[in-house]
Protein backbone atom coordinates (compact mmCIF):
# COMPACT_ATOMS: atom_id res chain seq x y z
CA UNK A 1 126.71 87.88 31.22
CA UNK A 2 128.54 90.63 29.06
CA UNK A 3 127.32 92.91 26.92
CA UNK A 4 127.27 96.86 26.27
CA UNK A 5 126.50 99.90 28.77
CA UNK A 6 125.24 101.41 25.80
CA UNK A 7 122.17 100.14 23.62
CA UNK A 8 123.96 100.43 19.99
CA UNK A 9 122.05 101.62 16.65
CA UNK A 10 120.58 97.88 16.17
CA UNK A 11 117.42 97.75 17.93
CA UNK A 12 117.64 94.24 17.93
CA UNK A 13 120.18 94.25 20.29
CA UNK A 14 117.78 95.70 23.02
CA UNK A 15 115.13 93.00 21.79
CA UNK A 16 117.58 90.41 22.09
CA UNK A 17 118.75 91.59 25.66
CA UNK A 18 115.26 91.16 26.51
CA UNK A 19 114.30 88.28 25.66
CA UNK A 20 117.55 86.53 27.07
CA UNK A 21 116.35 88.71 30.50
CA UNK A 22 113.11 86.57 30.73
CA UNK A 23 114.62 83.08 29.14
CA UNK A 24 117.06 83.01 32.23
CA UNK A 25 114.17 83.95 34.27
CA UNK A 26 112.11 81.28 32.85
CA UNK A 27 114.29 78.82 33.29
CA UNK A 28 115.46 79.39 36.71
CA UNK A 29 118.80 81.10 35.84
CA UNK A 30 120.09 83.76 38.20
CA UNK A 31 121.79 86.70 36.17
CA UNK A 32 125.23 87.82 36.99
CA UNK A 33 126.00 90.49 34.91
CA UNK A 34 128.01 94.37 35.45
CA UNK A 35 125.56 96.10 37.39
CA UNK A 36 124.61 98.77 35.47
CA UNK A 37 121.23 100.23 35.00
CA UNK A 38 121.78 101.94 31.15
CA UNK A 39 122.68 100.62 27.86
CA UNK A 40 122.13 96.58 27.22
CA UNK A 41 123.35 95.61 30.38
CA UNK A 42 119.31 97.50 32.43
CA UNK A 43 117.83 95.81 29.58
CA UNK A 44 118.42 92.41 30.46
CA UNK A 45 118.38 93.34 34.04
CA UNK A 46 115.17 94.79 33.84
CA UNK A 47 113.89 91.93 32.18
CA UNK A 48 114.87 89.39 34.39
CA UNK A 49 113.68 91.45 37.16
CA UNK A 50 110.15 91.71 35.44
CA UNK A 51 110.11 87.98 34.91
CA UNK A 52 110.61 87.51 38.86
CA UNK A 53 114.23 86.34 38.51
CA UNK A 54 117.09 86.92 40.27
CA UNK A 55 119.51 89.79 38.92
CA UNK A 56 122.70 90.09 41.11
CA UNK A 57 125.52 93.25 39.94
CA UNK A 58 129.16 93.51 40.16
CA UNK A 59 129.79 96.78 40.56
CA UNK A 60 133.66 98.37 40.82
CA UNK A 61 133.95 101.46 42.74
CA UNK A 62 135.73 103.09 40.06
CA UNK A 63 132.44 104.34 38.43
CA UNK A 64 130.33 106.80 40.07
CA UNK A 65 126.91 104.86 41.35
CA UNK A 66 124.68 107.08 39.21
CA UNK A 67 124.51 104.31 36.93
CA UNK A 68 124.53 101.46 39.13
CA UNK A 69 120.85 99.40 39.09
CA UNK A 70 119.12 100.01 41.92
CA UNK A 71 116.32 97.33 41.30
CA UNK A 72 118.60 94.41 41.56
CA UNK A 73 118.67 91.07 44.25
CA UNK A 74 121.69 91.98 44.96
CA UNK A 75 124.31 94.67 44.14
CA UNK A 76 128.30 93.78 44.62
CA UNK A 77 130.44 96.10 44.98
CA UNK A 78 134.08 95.69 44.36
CA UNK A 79 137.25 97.76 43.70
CA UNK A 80 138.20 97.27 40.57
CA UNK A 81 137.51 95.88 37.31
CA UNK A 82 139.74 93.61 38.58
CA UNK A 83 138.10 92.06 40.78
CA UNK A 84 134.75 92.39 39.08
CA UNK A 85 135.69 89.84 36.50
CA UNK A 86 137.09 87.54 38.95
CA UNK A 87 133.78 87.27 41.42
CA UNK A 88 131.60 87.16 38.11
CA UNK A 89 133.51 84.29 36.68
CA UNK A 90 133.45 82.58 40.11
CA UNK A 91 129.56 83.49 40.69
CA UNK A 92 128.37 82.33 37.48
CA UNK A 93 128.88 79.00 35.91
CA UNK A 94 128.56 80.00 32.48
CA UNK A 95 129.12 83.29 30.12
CA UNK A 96 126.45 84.97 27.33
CA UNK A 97 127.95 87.90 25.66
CA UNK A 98 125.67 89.90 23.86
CA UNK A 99 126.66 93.07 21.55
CA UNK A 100 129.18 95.47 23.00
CA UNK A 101 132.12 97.24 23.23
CA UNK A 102 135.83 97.18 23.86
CA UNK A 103 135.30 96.33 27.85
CA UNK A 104 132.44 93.54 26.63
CA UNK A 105 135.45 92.31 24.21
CA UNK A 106 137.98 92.22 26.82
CA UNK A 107 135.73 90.11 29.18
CA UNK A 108 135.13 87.48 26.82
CA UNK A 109 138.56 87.14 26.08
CA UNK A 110 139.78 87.22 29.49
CA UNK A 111 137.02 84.38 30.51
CA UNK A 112 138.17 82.25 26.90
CA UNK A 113 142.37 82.80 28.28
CA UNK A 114 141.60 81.78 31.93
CA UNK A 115 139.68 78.46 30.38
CA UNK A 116 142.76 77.86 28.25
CA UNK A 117 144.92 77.93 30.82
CA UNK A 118 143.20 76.24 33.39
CA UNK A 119 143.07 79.11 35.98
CA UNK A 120 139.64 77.62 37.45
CA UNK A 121 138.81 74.18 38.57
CA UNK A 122 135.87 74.45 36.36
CA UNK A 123 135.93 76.30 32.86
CA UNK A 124 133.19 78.27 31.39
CA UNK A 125 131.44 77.76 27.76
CA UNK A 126 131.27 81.17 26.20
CA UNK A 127 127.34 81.26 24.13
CA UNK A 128 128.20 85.12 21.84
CA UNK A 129 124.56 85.95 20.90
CA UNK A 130 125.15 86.67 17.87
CA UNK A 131 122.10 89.53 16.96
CA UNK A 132 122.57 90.91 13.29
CA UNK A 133 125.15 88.75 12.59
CA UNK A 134 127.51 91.27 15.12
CA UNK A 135 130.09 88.61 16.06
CA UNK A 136 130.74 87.36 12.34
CA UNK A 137 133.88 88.95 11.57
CA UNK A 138 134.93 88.68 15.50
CA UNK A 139 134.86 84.27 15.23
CA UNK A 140 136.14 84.72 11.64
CA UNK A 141 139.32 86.91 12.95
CA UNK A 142 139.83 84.01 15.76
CA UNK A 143 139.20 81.52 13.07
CA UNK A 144 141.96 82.43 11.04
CA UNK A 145 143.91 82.60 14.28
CA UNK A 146 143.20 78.74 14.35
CA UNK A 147 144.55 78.68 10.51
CA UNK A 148 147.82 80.17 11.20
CA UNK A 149 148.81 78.05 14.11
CA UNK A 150 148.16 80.94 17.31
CA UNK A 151 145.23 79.32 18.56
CA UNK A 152 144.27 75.98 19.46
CA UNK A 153 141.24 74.41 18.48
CA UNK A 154 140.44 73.07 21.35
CA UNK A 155 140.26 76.78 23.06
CA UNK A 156 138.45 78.18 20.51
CA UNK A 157 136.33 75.51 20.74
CA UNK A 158 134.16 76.92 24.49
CA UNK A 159 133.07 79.94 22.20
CA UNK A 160 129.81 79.50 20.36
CA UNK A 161 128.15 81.50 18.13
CA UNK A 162 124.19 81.40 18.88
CA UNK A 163 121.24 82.95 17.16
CA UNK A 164 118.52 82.94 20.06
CA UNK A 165 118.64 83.03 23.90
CA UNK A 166 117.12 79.43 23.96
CA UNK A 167 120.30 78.15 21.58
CA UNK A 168 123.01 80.41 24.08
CA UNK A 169 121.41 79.22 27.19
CA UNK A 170 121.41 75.26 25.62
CA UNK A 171 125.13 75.83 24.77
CA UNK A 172 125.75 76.45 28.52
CA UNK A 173 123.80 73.81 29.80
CA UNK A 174 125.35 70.98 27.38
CA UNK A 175 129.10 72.18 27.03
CA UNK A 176 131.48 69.84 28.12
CA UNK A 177 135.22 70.63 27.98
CA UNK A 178 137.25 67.78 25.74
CA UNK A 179 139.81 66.23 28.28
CA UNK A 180 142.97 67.94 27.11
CA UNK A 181 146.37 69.10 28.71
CA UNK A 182 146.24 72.81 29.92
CA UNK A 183 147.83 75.01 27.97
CA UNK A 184 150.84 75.93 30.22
């Protein structure tokens, strides 16, 4: 799960990190998410924790721990941000974004490029909750990517835009990659 170490203006975005907290919960889904205790990122945490799920961190050493979740199942920590994508991609089997910044960005994109190019023997679906409408512009940008010929559809095609927890955490469970020839 990615989303923002800060809460935003949009207190939706808190609600909605909340409620996806106690849908994974709910439905027996173990969280794999940063490791941080602020911003969206404790949010969901914290609910998951509350709902009796399981909450494990990544954490990289490169941050000071002052921020690091203390509450958690289990708490990785790693060197680098690095290697923080790479054991949270292998330890989850499926990726929600919710709203966030430029490192939130980057790990959505990284997760979409490794699926296109086949770097894992099993690609992720990508489920962006999309709370005030805060991916809109973000799938119409990689839309017109599609248009003018620098994106396949068939990689754009494992990111989803969902309105509710319940519609992300469907698109993870009934995703299937189309049988196509890797990219490289």
């Amino acid at each position: 799960m990615f989303c923002g170490s800060s809460s935003g203006v949009d207190p939706g975005f808190a609600a909605a990190a909340h409620a996806l907290g106690a849908a994974l919960a709910e439905a027996g889904i173990g969280l794999v998410y940063g490791g941080a205790s602020v911003g969206l990122m404790g949010v969901v945490a914290d609910a998951v924790i509350q709902a009796g799920g399981d909450a494990t961190g990544v954490y990289p050493d490169v941050f000071t721990r002052d921020v690091s979740h203390d509450g958690l199942t289990e708490l990785r920590l790693v060197a680098d941000m690095h290697e923080r994508k790479r054991l949270m991609y292998e330890l989850g089997d499926g990726i929600v974004a919710l709203p966030g910044g430029l490192g939130t960005l980057e790990e959505v994109f990284e997760a979409a490029t490794w699926n296109q190019i086949g770097l894992h023997q099993e690609p992720h679906p990508i489920a962006l909750l999309n709370v005030s409408g805060y991916y809109d512009g973000l799938m119409g940008f990689l839309d017109h990517a599609v248009d003018q010929g620098l994106l396949k559809p068939r990689h754009l095609a494992s990111i989803t835009l969902t309105a509710t927890p319940a519609e992300a955490l469907h698109h993870l469970r009934s995703f299937r990659f189309a049988d196509a020839e890797k990219w490289s």
